[in-house]
C-alpha atoms as a PDB file:
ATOM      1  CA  UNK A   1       0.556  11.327 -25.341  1.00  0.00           C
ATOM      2  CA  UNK A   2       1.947   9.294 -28.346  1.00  0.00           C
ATOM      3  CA  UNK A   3      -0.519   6.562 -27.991  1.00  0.00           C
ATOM      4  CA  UNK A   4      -0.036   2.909 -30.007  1.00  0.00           C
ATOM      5  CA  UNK A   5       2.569   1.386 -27.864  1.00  0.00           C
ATOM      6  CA  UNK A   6       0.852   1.875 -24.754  1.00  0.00           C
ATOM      7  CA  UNK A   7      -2.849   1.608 -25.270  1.00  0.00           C
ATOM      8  CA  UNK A   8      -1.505  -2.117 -26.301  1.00  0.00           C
ATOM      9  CA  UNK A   9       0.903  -2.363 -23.634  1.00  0.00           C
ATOM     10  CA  UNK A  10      -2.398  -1.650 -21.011  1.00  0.00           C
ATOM     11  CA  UNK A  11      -4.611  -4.237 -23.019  1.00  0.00           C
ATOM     12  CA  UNK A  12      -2.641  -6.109 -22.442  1.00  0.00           C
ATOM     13  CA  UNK A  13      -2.365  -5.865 -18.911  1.00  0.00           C
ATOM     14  CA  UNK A  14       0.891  -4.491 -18.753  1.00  0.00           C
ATOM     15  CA  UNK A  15       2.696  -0.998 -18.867  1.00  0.00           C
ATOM     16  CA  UNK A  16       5.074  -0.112 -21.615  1.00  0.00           C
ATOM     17  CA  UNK A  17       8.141   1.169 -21.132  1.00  0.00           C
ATOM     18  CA  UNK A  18       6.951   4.835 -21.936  1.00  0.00           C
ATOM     19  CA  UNK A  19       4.520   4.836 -19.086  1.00  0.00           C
ATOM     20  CA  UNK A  20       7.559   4.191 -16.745  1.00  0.00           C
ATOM     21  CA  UNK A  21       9.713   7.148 -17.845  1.00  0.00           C
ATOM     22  CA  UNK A  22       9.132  10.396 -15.384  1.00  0.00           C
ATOM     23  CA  UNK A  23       6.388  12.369 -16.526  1.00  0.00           C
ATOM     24  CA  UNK A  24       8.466  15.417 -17.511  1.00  0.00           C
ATOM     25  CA  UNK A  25      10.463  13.185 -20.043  1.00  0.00           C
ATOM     26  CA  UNK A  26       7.105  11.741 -20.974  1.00  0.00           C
ATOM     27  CA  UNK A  27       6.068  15.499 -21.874  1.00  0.00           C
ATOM     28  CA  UNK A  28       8.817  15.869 -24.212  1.00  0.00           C
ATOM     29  CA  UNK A  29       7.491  13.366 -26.230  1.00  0.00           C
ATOM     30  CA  UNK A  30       4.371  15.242 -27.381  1.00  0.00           C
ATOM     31  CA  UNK A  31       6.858  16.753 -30.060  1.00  0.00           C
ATOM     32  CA  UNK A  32       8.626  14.242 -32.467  1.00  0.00           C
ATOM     33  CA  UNK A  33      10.541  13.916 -34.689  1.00  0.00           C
ATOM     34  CA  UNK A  34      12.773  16.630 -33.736  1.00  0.00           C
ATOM     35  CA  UNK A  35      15.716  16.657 -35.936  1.00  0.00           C
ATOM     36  CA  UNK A  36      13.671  16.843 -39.167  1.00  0.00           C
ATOM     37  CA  UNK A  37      12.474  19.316 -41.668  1.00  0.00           C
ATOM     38  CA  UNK A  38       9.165  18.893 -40.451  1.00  0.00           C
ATOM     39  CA  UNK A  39       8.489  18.308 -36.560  1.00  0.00           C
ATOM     40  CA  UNK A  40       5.487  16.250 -35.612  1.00  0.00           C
ATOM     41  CA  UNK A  41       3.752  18.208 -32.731  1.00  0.00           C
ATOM     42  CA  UNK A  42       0.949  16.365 -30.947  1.00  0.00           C
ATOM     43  CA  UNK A  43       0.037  19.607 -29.165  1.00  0.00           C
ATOM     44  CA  UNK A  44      -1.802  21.519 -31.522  1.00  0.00           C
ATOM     45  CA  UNK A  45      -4.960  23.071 -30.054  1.00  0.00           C
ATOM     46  CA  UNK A  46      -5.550  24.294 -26.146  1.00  0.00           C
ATOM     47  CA  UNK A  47      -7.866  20.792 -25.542  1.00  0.00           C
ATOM     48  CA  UNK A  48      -4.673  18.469 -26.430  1.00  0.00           C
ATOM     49  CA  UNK A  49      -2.720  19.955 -23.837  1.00  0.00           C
ATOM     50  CA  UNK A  50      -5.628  19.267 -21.349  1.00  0.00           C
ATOM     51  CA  UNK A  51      -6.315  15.549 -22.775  1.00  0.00           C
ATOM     52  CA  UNK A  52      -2.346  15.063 -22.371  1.00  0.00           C
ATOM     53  CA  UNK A  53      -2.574  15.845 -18.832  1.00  0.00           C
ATOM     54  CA  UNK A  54      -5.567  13.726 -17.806  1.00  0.00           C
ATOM     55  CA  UNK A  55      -4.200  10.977 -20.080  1.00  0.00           C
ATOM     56  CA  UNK A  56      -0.271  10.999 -17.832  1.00  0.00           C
ATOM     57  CA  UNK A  57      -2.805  11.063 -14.770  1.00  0.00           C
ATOM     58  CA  UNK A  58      -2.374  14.683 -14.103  1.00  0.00           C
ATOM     59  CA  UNK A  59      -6.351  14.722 -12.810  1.00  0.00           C
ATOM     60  CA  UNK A  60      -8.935  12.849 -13.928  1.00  0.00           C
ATOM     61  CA  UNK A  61     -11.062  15.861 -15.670  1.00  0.00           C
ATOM     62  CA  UNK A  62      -9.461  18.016 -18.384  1.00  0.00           C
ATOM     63  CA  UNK A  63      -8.746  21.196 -17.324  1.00  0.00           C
ATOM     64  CA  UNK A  64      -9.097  24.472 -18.895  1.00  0.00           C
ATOM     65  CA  UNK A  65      -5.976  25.653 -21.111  1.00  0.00           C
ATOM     66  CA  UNK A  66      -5.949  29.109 -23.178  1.00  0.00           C
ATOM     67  CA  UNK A  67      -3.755  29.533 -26.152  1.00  0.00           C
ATOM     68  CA  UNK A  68      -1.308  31.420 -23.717  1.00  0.00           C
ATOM     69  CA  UNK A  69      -0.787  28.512 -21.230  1.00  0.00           C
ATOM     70  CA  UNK A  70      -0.527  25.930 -24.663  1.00  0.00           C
ATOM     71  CA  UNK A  71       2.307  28.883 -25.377  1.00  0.00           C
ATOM     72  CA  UNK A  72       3.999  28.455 -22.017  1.00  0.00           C
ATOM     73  CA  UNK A  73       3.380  24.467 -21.780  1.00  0.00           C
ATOM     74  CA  UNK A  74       5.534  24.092 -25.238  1.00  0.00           C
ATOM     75  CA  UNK A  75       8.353  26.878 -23.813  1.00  0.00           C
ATOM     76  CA  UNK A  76       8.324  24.648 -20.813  1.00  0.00           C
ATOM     77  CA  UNK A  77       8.304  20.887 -22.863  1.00  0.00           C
ATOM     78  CA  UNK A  78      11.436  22.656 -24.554  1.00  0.00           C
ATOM     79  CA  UNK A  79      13.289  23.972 -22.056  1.00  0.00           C
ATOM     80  CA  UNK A  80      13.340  20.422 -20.243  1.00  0.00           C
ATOM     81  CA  UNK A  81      14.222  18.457 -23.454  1.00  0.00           C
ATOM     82  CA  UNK A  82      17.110  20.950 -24.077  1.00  0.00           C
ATOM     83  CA  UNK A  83      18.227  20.830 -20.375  1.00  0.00           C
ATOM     84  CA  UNK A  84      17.782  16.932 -20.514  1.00  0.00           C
ATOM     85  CA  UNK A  85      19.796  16.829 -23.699  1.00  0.00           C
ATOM     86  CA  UNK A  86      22.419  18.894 -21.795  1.00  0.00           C
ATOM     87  CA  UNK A  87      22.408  16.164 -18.952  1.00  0.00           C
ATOM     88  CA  UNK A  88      22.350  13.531 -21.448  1.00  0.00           C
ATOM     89  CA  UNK A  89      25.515  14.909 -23.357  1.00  0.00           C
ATOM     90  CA  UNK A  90      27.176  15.549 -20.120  1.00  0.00           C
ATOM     91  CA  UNK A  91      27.259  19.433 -20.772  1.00  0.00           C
ATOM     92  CA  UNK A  92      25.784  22.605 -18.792  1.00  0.00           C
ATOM     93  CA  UNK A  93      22.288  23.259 -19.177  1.00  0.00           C
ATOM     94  CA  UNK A  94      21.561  26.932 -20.724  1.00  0.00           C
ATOM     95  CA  UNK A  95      20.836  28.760 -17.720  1.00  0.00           C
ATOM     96  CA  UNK A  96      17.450  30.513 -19.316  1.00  0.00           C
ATOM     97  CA  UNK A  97      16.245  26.466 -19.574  1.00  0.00           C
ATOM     98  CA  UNK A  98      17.066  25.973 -16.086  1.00  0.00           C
ATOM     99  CA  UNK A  99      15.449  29.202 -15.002  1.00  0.00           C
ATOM    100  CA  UNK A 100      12.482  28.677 -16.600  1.00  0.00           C
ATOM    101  CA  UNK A 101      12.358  25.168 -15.094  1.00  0.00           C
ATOM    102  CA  UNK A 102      13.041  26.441 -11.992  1.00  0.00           C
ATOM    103  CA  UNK A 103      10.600  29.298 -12.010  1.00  0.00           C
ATOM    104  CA  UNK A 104       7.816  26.631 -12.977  1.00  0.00           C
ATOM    105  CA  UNK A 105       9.083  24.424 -10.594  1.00  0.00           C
ATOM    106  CA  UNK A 106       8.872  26.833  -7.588  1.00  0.00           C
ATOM    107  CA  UNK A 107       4.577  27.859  -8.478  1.00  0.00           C
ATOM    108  CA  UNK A 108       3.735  24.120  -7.498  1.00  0.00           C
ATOM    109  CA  UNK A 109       0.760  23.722  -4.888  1.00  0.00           C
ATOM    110  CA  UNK A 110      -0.521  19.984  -6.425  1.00  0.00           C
ATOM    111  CA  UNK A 111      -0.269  17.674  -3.874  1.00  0.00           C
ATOM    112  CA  UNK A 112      -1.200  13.522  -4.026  1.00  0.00           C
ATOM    113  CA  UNK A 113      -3.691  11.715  -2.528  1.00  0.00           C
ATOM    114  CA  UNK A 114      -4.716   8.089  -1.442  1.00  0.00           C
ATOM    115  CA  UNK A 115      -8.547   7.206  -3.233  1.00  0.00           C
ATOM    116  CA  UNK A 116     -10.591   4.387  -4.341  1.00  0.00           C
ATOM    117  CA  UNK A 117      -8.275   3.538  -7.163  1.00  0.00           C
ATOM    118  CA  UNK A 118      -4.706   4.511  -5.955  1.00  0.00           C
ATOM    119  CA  UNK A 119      -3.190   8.095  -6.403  1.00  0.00           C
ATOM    120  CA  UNK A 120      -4.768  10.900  -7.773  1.00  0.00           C
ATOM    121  CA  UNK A 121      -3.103  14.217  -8.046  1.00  0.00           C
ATOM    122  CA  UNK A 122      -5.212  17.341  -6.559  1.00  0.00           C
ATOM    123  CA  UNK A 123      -4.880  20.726  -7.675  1.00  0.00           C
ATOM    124  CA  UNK A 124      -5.823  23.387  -5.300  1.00  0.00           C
ATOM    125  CA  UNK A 125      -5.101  26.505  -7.429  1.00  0.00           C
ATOM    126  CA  UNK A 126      -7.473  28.468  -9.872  1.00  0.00           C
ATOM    127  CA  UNK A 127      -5.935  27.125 -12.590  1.00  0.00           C
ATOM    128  CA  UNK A 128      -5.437  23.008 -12.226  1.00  0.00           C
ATOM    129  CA  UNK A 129      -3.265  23.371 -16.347  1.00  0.00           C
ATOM    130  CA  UNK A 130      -0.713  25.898 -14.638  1.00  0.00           C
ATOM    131  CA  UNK A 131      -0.870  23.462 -11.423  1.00  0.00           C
ATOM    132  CA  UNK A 132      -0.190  20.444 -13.755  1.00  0.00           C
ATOM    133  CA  UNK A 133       2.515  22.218 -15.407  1.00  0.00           C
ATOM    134  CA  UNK A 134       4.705  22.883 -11.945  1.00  0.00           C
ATOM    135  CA  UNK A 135       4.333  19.074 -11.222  1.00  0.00           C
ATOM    136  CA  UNK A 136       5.985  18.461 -14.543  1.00  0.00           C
ATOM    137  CA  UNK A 137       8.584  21.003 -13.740  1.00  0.00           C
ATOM    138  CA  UNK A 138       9.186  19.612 -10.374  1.00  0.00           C
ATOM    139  CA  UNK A 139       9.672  16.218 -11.921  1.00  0.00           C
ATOM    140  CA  UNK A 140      12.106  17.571 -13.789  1.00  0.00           C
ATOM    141  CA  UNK A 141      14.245  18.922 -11.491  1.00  0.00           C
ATOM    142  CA  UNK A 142      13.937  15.420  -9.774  1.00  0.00           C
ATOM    143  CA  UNK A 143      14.911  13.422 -12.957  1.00  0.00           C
ATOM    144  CA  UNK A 144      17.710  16.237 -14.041  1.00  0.00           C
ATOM    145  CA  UNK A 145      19.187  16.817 -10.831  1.00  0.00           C
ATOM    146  CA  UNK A 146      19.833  13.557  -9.988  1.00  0.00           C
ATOM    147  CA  UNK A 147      17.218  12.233  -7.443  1.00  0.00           C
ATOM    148  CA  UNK A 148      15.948   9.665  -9.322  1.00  0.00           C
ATOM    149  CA  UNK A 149      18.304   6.162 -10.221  1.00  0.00           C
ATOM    150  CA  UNK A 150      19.182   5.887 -13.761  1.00  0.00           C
ATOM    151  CA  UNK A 151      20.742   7.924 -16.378  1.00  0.00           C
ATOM    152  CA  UNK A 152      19.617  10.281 -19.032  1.00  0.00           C
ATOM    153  CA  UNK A 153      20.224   8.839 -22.627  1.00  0.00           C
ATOM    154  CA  UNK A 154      19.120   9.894 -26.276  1.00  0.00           C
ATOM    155  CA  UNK A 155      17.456   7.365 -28.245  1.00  0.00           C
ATOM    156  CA  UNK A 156      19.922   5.420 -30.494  1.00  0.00           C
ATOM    157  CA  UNK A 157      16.934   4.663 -32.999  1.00  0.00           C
ATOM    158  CA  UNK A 158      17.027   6.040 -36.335  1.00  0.00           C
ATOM    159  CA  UNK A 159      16.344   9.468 -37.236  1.00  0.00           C
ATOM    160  CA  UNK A 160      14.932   9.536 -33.137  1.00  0.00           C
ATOM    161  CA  UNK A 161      16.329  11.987 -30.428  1.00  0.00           C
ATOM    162  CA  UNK A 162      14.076  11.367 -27.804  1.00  0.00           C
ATOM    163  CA  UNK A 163      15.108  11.888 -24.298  1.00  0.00           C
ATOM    164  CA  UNK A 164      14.410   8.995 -21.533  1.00  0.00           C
ATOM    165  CA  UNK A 165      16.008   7.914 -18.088  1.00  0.00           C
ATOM    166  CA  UNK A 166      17.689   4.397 -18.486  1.00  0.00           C
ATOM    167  CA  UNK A 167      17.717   2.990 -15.011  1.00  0.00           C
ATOM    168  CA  UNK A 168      18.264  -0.524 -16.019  1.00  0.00           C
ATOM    169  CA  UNK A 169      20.728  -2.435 -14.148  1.00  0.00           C
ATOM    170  CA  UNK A 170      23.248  -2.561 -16.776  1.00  0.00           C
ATOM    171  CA  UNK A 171      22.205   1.326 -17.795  1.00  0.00           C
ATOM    172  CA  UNK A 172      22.715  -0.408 -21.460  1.00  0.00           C
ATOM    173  CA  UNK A 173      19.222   0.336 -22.217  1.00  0.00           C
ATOM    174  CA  UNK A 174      19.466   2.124 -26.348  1.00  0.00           C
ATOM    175  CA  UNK A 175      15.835   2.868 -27.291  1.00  0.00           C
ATOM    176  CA  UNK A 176      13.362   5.220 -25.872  1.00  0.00           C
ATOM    177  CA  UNK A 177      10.819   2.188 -26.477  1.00  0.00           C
ATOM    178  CA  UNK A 178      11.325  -1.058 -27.157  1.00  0.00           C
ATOM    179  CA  UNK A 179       8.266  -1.307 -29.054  1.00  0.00           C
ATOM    180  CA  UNK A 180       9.023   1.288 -31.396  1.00  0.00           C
ATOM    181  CA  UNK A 181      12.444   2.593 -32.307  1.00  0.00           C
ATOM    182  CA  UNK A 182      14.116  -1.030 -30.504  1.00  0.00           C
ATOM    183  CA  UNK A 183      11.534  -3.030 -32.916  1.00  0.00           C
ATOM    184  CA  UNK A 184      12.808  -0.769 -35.799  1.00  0.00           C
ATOM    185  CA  UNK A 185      16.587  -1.227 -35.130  1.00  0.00           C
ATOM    186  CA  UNK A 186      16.124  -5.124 -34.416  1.00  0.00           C
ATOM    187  CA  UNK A 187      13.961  -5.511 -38.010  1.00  0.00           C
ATOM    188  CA  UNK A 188      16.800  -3.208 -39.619  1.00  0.00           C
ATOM    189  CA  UNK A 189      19.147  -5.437 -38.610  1.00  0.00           C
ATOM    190  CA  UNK A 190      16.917  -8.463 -39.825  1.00  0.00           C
ATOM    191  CA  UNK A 191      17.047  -6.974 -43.149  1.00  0.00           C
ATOM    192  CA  UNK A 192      20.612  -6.193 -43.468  1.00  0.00           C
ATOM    193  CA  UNK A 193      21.321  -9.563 -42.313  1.00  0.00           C
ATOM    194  CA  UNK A 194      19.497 -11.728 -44.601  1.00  0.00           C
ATOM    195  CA  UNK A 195      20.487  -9.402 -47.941  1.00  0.00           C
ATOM    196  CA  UNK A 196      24.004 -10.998 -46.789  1.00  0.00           C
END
């Protein structure tokens, strides 16, 4: 999970408005910087796929992830930002993206419980990664379908094309974070007004 903004947000006491997007939309954040020659991908190795899931509170021990599942994890991360992009630009989804969704979607046995501190996911299965992985399919077909209130928007921020739900009440949210690509646009606009 792209960290900064809300490791300071939670000192803070707070959460930031990443932690409130659905997880799924959350999970296509783990590659930025999409539209450029050189994408940044924060899921490099087997163990940051399982530190990404225990970080978005998908269990609370990382689970075990083989190069194949990392594979299937980043065909999955794409196939929801493309069908959210779809949504977003008010056109059909590619029907291999939705099937692969779907087909992710439909393996879910992770259910949630009540403990000590809240909610805690549990993962029943063999394999708590492929578990984790249906839950963030599921979401999706929640937050693309239309379940959840809000709308799905790409980031106005410069050089950004990230993906989030805007379910302000005015749905005239811009930014896929205030503290990052909203801070950039307001101190862009700063700097064009005072060269005036």
């Amino acid at each position: 999970m792209a960290v900064g903004e809300d490791r300071a947000s939670r000192e803070r006491g707070g959460r930031s408005d990443t932690e409130t997007q659905p997880l799924c939309l959350r999970f296509t954040k783990t590659l930025t910087l999409r539209d450029s020659a050189e994408p940044k991908e924060f899921l490099l190795r087997p163990s940051d796929l399982a530190e990404w899931f225990v970080a978005a509170g998908l269990g609370g021990q990382s689970p075990r992830v083989d190069e194949e599942l990392l594979r299937e994890a980043r065909e999955l991360r794409e196939s929801i930002y493309r069908a959210a992009r779809a949504v977003a630009d008010a056109r059909e989804m590619a029907p291999a993206d939705r099937d692969r969704v779907n087909e992710w979607a439909g393996r879910g046995d992770a259910f949630r419980v009540l403990d000590g501190a809240g909610v805690s996911w549990r993962f029943p299965r063999a394999s708590a990664a492929r578990s984790a992985l249906a839950v963030l399919a599921q979401d999706a077909v929640d937050t693309l379908g239309g379940v959840r209130v809000g709308t799905i928007k790409v980031c106005a921020g410069t050089g950004c094309v990230a993906v989030f739900l805007d379910a302000t009440r005015g749905g005239f949210r811009r930014w896929c974070s205030m503290a990052t690509c909203g801070n950039r646009a307001k101190k862009d606009a700063m700097r064009v007004r005072g060269a005036r």
